[in-house]
PDB file of N, CA and C in Angstrom:
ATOM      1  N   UNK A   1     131.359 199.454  68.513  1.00  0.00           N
ATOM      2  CA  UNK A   1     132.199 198.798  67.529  1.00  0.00           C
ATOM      3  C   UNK A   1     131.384 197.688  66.875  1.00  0.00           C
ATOM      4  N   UNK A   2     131.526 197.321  65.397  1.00  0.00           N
ATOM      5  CA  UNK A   2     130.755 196.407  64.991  1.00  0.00           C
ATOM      6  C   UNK A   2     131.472 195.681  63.878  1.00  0.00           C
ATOM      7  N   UNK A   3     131.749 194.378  64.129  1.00  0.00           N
ATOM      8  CA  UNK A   3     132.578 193.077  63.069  1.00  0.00           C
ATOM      9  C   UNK A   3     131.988 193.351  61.750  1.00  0.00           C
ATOM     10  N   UNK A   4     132.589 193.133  60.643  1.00  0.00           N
ATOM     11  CA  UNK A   4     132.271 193.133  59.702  1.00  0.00           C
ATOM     12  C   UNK A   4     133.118 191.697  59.000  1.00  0.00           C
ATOM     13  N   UNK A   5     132.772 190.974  58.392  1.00  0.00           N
ATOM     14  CA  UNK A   5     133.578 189.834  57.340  1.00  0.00           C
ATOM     15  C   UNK A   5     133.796 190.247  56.019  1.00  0.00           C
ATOM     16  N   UNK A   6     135.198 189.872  55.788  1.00  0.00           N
ATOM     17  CA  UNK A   6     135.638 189.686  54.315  1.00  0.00           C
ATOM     18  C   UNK A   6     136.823 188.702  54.352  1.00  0.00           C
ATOM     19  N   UNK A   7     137.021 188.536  53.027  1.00  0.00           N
ATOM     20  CA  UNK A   7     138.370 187.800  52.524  1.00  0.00           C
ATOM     21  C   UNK A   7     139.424 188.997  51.993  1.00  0.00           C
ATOM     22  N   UNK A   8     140.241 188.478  52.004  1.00  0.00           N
ATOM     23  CA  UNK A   8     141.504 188.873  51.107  1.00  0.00           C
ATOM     24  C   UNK A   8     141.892 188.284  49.903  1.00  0.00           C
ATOM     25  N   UNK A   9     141.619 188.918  48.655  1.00  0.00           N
ATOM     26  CA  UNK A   9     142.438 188.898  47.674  1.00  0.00           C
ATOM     27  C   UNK A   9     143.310 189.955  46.623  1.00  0.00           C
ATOM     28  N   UNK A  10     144.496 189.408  46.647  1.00  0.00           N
ATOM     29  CA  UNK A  10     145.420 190.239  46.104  1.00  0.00           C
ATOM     30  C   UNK A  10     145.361 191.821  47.302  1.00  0.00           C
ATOM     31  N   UNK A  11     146.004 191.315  48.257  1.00  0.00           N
ATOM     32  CA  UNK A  11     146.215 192.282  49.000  1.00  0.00           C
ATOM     33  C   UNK A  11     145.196 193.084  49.528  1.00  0.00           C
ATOM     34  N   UNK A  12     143.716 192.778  49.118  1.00  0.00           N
ATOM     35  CA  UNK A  12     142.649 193.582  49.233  1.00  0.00           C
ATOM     36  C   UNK A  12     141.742 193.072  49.804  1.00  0.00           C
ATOM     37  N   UNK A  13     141.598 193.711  51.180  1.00  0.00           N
ATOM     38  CA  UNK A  13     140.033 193.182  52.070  1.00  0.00           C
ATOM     39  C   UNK A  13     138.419 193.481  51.230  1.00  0.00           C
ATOM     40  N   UNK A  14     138.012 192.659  50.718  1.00  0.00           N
ATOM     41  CA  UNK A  14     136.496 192.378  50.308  1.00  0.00           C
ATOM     42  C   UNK A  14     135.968 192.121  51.063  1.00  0.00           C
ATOM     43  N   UNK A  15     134.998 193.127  51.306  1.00  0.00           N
ATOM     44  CA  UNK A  15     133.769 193.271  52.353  1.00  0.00           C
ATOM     45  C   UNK A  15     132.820 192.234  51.747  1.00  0.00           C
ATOM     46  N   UNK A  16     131.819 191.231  52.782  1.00  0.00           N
ATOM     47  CA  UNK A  16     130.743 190.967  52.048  1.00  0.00           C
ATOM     48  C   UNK A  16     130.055 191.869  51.031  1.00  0.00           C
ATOM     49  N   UNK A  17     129.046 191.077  50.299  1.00  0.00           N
ATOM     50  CA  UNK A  17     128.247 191.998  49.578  1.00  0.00           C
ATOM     51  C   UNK A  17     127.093 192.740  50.413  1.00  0.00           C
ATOM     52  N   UNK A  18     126.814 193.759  50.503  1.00  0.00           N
ATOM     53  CA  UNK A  18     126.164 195.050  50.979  1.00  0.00           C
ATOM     54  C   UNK A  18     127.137 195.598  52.095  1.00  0.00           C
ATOM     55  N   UNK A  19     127.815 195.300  51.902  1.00  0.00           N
ATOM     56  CA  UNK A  19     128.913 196.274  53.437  1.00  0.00           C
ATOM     57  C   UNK A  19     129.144 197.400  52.809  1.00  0.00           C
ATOM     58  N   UNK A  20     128.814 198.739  53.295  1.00  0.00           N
ATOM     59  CA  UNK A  20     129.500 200.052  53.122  1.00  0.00           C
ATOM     60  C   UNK A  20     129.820 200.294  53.947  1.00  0.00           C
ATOM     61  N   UNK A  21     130.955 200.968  54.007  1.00  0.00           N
ATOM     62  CA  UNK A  21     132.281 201.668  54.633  1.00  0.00           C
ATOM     63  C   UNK A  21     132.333 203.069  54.396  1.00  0.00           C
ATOM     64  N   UNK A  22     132.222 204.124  55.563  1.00  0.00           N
ATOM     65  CA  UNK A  22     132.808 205.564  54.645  1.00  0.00           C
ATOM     66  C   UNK A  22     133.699 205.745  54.323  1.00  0.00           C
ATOM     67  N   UNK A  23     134.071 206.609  53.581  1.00  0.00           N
ATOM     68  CA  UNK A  23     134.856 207.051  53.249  1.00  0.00           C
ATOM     69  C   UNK A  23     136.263 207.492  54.564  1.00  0.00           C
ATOM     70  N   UNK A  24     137.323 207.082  54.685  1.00  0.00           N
ATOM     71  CA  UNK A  24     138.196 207.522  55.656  1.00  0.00           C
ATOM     72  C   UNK A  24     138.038 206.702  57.122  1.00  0.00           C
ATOM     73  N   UNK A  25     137.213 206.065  57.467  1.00  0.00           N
ATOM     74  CA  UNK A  25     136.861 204.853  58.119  1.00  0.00           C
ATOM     75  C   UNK A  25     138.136 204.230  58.684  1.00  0.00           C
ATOM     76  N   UNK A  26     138.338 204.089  59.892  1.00  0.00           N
ATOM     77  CA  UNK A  26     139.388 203.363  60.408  1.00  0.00           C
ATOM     78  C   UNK A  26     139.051 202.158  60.719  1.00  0.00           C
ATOM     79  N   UNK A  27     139.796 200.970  60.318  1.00  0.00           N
ATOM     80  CA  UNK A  27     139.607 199.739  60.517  1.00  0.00           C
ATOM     81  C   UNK A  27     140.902 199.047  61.178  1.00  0.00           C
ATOM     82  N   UNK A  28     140.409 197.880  62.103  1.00  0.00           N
ATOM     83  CA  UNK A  28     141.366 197.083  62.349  1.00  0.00           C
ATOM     84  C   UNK A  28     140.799 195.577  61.690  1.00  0.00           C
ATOM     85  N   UNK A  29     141.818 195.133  61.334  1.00  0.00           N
ATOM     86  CA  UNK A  29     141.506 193.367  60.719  1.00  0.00           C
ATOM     87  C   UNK A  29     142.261 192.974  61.505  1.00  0.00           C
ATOM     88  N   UNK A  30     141.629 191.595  62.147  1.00  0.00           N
ATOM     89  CA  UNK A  30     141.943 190.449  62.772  1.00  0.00           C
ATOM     90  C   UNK A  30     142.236 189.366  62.110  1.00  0.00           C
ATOM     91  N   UNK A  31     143.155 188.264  62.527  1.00  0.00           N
ATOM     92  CA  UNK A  31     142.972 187.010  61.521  1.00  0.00           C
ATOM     93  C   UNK A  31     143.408 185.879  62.346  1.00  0.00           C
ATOM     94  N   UNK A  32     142.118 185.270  62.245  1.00  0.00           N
ATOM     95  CA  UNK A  32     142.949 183.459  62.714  1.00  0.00           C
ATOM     96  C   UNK A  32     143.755 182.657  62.557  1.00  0.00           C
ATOM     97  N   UNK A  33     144.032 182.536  63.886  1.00  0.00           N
ATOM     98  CA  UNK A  33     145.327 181.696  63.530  1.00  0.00           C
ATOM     99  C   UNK A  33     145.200 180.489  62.343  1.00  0.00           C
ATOM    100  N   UNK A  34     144.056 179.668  62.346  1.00  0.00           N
ATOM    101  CA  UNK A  34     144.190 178.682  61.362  1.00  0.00           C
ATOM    102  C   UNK A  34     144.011 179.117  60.204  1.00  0.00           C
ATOM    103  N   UNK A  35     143.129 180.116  60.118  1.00  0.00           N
ATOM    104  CA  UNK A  35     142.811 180.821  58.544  1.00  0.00           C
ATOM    105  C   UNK A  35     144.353 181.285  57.863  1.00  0.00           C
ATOM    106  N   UNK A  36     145.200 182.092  59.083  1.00  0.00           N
ATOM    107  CA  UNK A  36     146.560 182.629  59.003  1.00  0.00           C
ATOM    108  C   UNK A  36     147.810 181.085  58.201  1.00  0.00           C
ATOM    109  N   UNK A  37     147.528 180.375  59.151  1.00  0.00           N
ATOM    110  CA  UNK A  37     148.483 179.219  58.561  1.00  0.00           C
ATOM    111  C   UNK A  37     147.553 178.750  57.155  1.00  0.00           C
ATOM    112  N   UNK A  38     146.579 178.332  57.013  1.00  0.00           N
ATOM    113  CA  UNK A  38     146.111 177.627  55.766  1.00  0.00           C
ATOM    114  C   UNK A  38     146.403 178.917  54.570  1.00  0.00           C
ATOM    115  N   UNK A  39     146.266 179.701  54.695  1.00  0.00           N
ATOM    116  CA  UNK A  39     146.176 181.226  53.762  1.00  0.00           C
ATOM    117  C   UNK A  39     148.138 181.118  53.300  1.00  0.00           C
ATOM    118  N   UNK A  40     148.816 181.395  54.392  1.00  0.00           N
ATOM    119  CA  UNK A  40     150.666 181.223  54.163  1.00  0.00           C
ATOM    120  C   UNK A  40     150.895 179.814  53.274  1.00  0.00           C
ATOM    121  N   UNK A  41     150.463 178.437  54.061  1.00  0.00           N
ATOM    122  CA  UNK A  41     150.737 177.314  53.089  1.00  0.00           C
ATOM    123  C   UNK A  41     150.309 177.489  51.818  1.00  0.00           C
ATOM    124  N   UNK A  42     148.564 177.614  51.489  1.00  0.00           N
ATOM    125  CA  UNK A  42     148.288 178.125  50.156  1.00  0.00           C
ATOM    126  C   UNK A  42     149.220 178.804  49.335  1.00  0.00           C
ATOM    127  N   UNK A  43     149.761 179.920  49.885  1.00  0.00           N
ATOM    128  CA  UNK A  43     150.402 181.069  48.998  1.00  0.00           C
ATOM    129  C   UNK A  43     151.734 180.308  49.103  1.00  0.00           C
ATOM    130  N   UNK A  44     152.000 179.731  49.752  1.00  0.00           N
ATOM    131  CA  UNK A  44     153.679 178.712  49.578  1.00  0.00           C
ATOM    132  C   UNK A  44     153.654 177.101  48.671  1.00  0.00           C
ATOM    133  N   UNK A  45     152.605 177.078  48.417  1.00  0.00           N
ATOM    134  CA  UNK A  45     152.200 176.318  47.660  1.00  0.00           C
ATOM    135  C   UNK A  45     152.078 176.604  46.123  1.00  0.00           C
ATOM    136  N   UNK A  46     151.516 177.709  45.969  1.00  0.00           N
ATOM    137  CA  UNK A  46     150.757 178.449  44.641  1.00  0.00           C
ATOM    138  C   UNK A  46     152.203 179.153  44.244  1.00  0.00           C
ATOM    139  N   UNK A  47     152.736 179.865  45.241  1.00  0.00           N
ATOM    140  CA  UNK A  47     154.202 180.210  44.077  1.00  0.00           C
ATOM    141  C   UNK A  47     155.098 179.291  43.975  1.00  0.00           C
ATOM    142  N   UNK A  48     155.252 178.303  44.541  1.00  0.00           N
ATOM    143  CA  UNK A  48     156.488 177.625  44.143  1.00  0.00           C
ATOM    144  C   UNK A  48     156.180 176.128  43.171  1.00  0.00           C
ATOM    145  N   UNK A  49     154.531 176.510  42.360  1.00  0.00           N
ATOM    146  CA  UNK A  49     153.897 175.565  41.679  1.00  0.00           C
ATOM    147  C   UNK A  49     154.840 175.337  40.016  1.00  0.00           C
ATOM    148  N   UNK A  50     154.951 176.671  39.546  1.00  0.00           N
ATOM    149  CA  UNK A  50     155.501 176.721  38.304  1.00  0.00           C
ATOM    150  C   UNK A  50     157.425 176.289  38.261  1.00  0.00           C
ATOM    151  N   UNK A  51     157.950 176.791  39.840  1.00  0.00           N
ATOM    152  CA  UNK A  51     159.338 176.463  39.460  1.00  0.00           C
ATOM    153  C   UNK A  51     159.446 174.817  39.662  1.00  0.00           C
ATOM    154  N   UNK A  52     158.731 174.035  40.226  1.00  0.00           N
ATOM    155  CA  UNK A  52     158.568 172.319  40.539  1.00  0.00           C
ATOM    156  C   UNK A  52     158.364 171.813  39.075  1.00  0.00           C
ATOM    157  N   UNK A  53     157.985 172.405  38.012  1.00  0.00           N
ATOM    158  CA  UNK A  53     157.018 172.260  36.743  1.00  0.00           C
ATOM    159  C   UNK A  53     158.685 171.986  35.772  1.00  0.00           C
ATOM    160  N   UNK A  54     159.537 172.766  36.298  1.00  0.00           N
ATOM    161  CA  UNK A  54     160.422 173.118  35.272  1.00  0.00           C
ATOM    162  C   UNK A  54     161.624 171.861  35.078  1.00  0.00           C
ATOM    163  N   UNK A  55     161.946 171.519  33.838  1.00  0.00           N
ATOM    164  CA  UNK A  55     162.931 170.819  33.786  1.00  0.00           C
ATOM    165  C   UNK A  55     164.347 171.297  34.081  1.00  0.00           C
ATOM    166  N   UNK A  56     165.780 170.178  34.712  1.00  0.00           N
ATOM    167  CA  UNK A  56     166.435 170.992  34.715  1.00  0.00           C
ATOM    168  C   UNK A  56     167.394 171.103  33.718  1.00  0.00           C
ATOM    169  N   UNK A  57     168.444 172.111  33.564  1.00  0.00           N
ATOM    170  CA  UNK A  57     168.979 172.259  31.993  1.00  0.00           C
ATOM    171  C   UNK A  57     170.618 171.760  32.325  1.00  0.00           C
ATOM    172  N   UNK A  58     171.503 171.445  31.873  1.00  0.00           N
ATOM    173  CA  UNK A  58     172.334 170.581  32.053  1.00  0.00           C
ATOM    174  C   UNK A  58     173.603 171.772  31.572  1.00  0.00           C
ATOM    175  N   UNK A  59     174.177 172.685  31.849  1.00  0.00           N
ATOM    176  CA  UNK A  59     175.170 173.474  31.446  1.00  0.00           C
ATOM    177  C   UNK A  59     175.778 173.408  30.205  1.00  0.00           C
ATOM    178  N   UNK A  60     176.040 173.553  29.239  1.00  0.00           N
ATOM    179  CA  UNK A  60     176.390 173.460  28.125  1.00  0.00           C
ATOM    180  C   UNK A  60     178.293 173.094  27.996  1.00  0.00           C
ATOM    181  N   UNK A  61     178.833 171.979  27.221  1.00  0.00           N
ATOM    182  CA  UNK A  61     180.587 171.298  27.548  1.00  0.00           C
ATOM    183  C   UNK A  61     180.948 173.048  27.288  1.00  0.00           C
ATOM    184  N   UNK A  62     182.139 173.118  28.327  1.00  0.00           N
ATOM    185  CA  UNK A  62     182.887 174.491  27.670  1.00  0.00           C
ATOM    186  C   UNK A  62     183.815 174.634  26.989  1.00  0.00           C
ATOM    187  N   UNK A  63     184.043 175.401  25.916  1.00  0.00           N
ATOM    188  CA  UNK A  63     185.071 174.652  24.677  1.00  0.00           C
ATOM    189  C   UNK A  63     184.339 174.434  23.494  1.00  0.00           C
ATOM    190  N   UNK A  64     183.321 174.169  23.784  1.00  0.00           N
ATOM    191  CA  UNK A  64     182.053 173.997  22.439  1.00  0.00           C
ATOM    192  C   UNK A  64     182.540 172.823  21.668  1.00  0.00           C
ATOM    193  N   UNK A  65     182.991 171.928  22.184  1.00  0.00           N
ATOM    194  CA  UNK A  65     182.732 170.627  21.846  1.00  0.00           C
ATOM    195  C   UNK A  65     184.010 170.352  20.639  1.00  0.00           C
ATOM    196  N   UNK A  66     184.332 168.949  20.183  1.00  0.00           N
ATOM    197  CA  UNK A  66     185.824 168.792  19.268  1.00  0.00           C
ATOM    198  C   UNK A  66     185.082 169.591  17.749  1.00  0.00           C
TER     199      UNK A  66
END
């Protein structure tokens, strides 16, 4: 058996550069625990960046006003 390193982005393990893999290759990925928590906060961070951004909107009188 032999380790190989990559990251994840967008759902996708990136091998260092020169890693080949065959074709049909069974893999298991491991992940650290701290890499695991810093990676979840990041991504809980990064989506909930744009709804913090937003002003809020005040319902409009119902009746549409005198």
């Amino acid at each position: 058996m032999r380790a190989y390193r990559g990251v994840v982005r967008g759902e996708v393990v990136r091998l260092e550069e020169g890693v080949r893999l065959p074709d049909g290759a069974v893999v298991t990925v491991t992940v650290g625990e701290a890499e695991l928590v810093r990676a979840t906060l990041r991504a809980a961070l990064r989506r909930n960046a744009p709804r913090r951004s937003r002003a809020r909107r005040r319902p409009a009188p119902a009746g549409g006003g005198a």
